[in-house]
Protein backbone atom coordinates (compact mmCIF):
# COMPACT_ATOMS: atom_id res chain seq x y z
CA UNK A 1 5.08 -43.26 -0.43
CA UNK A 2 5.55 -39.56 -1.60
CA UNK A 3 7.06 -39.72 -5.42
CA UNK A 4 8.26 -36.24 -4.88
CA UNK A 5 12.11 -36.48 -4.91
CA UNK A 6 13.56 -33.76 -2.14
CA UNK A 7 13.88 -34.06 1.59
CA UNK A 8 10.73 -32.37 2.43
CA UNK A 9 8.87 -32.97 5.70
CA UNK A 10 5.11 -31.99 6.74
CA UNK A 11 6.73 -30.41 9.47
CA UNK A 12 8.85 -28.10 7.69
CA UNK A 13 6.25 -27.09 5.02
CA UNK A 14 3.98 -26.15 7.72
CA UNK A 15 6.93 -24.13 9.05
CA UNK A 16 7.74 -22.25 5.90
CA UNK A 17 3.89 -21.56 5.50
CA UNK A 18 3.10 -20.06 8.75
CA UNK A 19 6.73 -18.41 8.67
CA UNK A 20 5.44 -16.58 5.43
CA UNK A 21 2.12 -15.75 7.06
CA UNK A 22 3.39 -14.06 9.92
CA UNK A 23 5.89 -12.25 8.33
CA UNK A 24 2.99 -10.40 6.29
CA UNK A 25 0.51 -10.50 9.26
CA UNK A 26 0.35 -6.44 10.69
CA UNK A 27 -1.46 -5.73 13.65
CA UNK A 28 -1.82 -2.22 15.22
CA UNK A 29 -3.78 -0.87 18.05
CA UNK A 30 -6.38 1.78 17.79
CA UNK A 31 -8.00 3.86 20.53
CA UNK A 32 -10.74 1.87 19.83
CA UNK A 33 -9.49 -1.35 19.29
CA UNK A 34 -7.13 -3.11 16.47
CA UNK A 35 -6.78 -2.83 13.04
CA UNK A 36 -5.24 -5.86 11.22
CA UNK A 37 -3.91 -6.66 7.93
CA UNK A 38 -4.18 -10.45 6.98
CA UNK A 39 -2.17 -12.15 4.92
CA UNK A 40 -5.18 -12.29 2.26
CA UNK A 41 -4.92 -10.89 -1.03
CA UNK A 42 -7.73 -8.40 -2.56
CA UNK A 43 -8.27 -8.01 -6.37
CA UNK A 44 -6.03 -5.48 -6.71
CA UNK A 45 -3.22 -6.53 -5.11
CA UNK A 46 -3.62 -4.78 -1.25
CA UNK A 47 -3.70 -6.67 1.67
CA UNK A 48 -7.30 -7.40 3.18
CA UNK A 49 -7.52 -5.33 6.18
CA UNK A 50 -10.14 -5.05 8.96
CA UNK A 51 -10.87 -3.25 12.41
CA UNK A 52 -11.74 -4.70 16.01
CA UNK A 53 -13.53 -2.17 18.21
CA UNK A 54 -13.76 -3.32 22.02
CA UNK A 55 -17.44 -3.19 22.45
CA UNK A 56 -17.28 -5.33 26.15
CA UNK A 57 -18.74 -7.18 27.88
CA UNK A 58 -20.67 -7.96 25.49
CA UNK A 59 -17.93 -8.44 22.64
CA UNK A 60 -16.26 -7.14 19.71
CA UNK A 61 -17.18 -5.67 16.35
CA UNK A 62 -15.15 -6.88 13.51
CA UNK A 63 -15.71 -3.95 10.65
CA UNK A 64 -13.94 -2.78 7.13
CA UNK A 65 -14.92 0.64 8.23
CA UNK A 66 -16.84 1.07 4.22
CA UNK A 67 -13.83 0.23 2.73
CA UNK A 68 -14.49 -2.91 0.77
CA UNK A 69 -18.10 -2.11 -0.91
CA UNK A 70 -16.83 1.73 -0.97
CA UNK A 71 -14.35 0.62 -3.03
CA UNK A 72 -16.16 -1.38 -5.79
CA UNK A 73 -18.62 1.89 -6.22
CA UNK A 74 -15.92 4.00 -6.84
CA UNK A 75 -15.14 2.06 -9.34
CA UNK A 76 -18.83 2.08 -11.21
CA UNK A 77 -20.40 -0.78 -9.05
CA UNK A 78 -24.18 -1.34 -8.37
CA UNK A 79 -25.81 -2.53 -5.60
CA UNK A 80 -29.23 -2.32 -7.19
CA UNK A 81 -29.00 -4.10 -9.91
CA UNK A 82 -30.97 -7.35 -9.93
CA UNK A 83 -28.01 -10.29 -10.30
CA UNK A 84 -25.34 -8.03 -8.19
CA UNK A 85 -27.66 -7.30 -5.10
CA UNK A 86 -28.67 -11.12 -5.09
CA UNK A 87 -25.13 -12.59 -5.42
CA UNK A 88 -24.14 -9.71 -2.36
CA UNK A 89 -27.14 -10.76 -0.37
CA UNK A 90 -26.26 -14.40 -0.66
CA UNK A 91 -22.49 -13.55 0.38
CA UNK A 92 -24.06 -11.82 3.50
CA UNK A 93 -25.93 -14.65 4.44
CA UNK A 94 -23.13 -17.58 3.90
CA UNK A 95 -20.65 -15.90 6.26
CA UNK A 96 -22.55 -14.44 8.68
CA UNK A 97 -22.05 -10.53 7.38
CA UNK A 98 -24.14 -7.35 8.13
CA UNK A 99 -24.25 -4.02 6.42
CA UNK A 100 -24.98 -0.79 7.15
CA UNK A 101 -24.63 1.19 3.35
CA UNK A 102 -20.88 0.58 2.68
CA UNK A 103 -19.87 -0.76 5.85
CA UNK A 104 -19.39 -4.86 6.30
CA UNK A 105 -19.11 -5.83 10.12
CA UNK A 106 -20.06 -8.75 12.46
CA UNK A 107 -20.69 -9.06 16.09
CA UNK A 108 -18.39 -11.46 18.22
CA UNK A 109 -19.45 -12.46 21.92
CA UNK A 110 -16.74 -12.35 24.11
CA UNK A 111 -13.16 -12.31 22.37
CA UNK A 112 -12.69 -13.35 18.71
CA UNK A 113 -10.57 -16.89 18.13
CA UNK A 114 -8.40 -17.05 14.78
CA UNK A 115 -11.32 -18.71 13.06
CA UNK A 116 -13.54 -15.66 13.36
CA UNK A 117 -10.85 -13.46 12.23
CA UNK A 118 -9.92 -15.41 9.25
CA UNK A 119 -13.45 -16.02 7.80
CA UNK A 120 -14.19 -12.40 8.65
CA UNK A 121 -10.98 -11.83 6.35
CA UNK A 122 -12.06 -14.76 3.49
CA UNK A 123 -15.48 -12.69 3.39
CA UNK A 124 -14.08 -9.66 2.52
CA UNK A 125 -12.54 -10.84 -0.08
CA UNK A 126 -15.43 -12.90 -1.59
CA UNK A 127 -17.11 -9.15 -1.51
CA UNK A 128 -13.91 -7.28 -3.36
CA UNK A 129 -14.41 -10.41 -5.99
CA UNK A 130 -18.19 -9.08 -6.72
CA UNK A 131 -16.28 -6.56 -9.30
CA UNK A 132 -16.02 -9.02 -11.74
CA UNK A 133 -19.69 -9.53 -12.09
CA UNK A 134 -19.81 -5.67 -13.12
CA UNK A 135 -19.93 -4.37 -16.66
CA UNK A 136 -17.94 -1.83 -16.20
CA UNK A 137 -20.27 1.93 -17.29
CA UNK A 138 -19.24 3.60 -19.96
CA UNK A 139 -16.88 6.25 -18.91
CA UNK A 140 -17.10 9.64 -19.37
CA UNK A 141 -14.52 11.79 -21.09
CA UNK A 142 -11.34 11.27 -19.20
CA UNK A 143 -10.35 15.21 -18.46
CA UNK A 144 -7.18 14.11 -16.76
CA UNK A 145 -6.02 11.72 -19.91
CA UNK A 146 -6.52 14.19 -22.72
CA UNK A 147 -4.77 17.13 -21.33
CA UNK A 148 -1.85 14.78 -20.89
CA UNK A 149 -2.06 13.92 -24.53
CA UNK A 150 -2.07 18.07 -25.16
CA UNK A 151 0.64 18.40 -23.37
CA UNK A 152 3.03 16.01 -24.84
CA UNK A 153 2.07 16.75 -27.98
CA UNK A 154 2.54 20.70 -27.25
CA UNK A 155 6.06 19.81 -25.90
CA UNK A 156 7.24 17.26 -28.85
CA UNK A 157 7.86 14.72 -26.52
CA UNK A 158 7.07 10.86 -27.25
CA UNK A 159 5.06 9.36 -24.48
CA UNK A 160 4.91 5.65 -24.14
CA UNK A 161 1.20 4.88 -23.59
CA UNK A 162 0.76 1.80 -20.86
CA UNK A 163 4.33 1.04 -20.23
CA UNK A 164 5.34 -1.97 -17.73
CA UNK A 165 8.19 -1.53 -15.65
CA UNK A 166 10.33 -3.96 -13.44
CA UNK A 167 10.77 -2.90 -9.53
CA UNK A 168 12.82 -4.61 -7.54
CA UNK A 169 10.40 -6.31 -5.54
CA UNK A 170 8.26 -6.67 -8.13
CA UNK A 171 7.74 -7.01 -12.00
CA UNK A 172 6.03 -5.80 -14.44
CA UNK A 173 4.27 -2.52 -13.15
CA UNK A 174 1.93 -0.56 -15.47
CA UNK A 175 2.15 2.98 -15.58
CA UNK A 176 0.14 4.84 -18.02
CA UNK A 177 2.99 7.00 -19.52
CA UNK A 178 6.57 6.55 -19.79
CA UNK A 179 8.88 9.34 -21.22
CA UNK A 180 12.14 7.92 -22.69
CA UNK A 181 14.98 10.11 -21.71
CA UNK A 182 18.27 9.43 -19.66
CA UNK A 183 16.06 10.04 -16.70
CA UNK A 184 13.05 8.72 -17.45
CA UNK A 185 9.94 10.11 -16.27
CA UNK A 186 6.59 7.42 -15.67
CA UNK A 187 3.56 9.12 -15.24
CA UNK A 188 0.37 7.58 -13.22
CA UNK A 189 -3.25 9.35 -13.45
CA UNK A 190 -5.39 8.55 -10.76
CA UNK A 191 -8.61 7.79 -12.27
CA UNK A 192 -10.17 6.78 -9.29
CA UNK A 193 -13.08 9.60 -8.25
CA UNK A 194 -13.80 10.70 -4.73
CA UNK A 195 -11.30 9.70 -2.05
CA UNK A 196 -7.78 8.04 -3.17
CA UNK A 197 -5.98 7.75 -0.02
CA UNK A 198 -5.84 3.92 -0.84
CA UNK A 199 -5.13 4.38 -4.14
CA UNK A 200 -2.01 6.88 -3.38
CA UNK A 201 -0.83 4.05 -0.25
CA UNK A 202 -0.78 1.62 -3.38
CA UNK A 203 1.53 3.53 -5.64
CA UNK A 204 3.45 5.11 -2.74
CA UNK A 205 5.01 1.20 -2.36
CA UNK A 206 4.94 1.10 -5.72
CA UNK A 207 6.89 4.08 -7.26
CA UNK A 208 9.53 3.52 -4.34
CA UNK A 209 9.64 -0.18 -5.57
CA UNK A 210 10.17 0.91 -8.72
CA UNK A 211 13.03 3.31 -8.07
CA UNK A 212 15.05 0.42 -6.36
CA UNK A 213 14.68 -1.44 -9.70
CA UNK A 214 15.42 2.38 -11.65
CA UNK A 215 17.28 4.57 -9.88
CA UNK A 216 17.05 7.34 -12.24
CA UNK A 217 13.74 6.88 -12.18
CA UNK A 218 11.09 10.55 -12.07
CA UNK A 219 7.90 9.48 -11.03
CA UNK A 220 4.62 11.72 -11.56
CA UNK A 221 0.85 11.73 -10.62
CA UNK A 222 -1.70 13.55 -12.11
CA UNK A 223 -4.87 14.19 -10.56
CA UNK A 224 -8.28 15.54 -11.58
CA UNK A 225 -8.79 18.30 -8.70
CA UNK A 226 -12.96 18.30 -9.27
CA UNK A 227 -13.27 14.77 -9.10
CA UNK A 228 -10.47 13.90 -7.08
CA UNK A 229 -10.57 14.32 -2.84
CA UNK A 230 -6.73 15.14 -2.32
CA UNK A 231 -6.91 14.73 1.84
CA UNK A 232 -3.70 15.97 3.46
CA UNK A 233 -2.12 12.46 3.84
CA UNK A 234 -2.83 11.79 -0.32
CA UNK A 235 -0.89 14.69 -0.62
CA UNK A 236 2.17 13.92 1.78
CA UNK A 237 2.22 10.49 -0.24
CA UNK A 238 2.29 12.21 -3.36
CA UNK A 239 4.62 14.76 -2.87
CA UNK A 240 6.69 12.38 -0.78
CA UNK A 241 7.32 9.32 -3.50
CA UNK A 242 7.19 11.75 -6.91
CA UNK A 243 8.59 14.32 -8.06
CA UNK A 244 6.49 15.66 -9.66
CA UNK A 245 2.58 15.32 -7.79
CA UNK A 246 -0.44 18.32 -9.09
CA UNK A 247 -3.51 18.55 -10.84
CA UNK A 248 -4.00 18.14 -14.75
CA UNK A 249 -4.43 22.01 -14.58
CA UNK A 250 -0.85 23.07 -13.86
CA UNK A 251 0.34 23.01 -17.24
CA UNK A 252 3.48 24.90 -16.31
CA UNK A 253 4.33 22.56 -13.60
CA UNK A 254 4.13 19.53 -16.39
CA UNK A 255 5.86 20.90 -18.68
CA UNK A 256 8.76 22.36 -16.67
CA UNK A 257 8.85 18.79 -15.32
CA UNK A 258 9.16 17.80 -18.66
CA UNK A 259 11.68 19.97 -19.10
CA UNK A 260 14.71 19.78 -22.36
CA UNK A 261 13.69 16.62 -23.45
């Protein structure tokens, strides 16, 4: 006997699950193959998301294309040091992995069954989780952050340092400056160095989540332009979801922004 007291079957549990799981499931076809999003959840909150490239006869390479591992060394990650490289190596081995510098991919014979695709998927994640065994460096001056500060404090405005704000999707996002005026204006710096494409597809559902949830809503992103690679799609994002999307060096831009307030 099941103590728990509503009309729930196996059946429609299962249902609801796999329901759920399609819904988020996103396939796509490449000239080259597939690329899939899973219904797997990375550290920071993006779907887990691989490639299949047809490689037949013979079979099909599964591969994150550099994405996962490229991704924890933009954020300060070692692959050298002693415990880190041991605790990757042993991930490798367990599922099955191979690598080729930041790239994670596994050969399939003949076509890949659910199984493959899903541990494929569980493995990248187990990677993405090998953040937490890093001590984060010491970071440098942040160039980005302290002309902010200059700024508001040369206009006289009041800037809310890590503000959380409800979406409608979503709650609590944190933005690293919020502006209190009838039209409030959140501003994100990207901190991330080298390429933030993923980074920008992030806040791009984010800042429109947000807008749902605040209408009068002006979002902004800063960006460091000699650290930062701002690739023609980061841009379209960008300029697309904010209103307000340039380097730390266009002063006049920030503070026209910025505006009466």
């Amino acid at each position: 006997m099941n103590a728990f007291n509503t009309p729930l079957t196996i059946d429609e549990l299962r249902t609801q699950l796999t329901g759920c799981w399609n819904d988020l499931l996103e396939i796509e076809i490449r000239k080259d193959g597939f690329s899939l999003a899973l219904p797997h959840v990375l550290p920071d909150g993006w779907q887990v998301g691989f490639d299949l490239l047809s490689h037949f006869p013979a079979g099909v390479k599964l591969t994150d294309r550099g994405k996962t591992l490229g991704a924890l060394h933009a954020q300060g990650q070692s692959f050298t040091n002693g415990h880190t490289r041991e605790c990757l190596e042993k991930v490798l081995q367990d599922w099955g992995i191979q690598r080729d510098g930041f790239e994670l991919f596994q050969w399939v014979e003949g076509m890949p069954d659910g199984e493959a695709l899903h541990c494929f998927g569980q493995a990248l994640i187990e990677m993405a989780h090998l953040t937490l065994l890093h001590e984060p460096r010491q970071k440098s001056e942040d160039m980005t952050d302290q002309r902010m500060r200059k700024i508001f404090q040369d206009h006289g405005v009041e800037a809310k340092s890590g503000a959380y704000l409800n979406g409608q999707a979503r709650n609590r996002i944190r933005i690293d400056y919020l502006v209190e005026s009838p039209a409030p204006k959140a501003f994100q710096l990207i901190h991330r160095q080298g390429r933030i494409l993923d980074v920008m597809e992030v806040w791009g559902w984010r800042w429109t989540d947000l807008r749902k949830g605040n209408p009068r809503l002006q979002p902004a992103m800063i960006y460091d332009p000699y650290h930062q690679e701002i690739d023609q799609d980061s841009r379209a994002i960008g300029e697309e979801v904010c209103d307000l999307f340039c380097s730390y060096e266009e002063t006049d831009r920030i503070h026209a922004f910025l505006g009466g307030i």
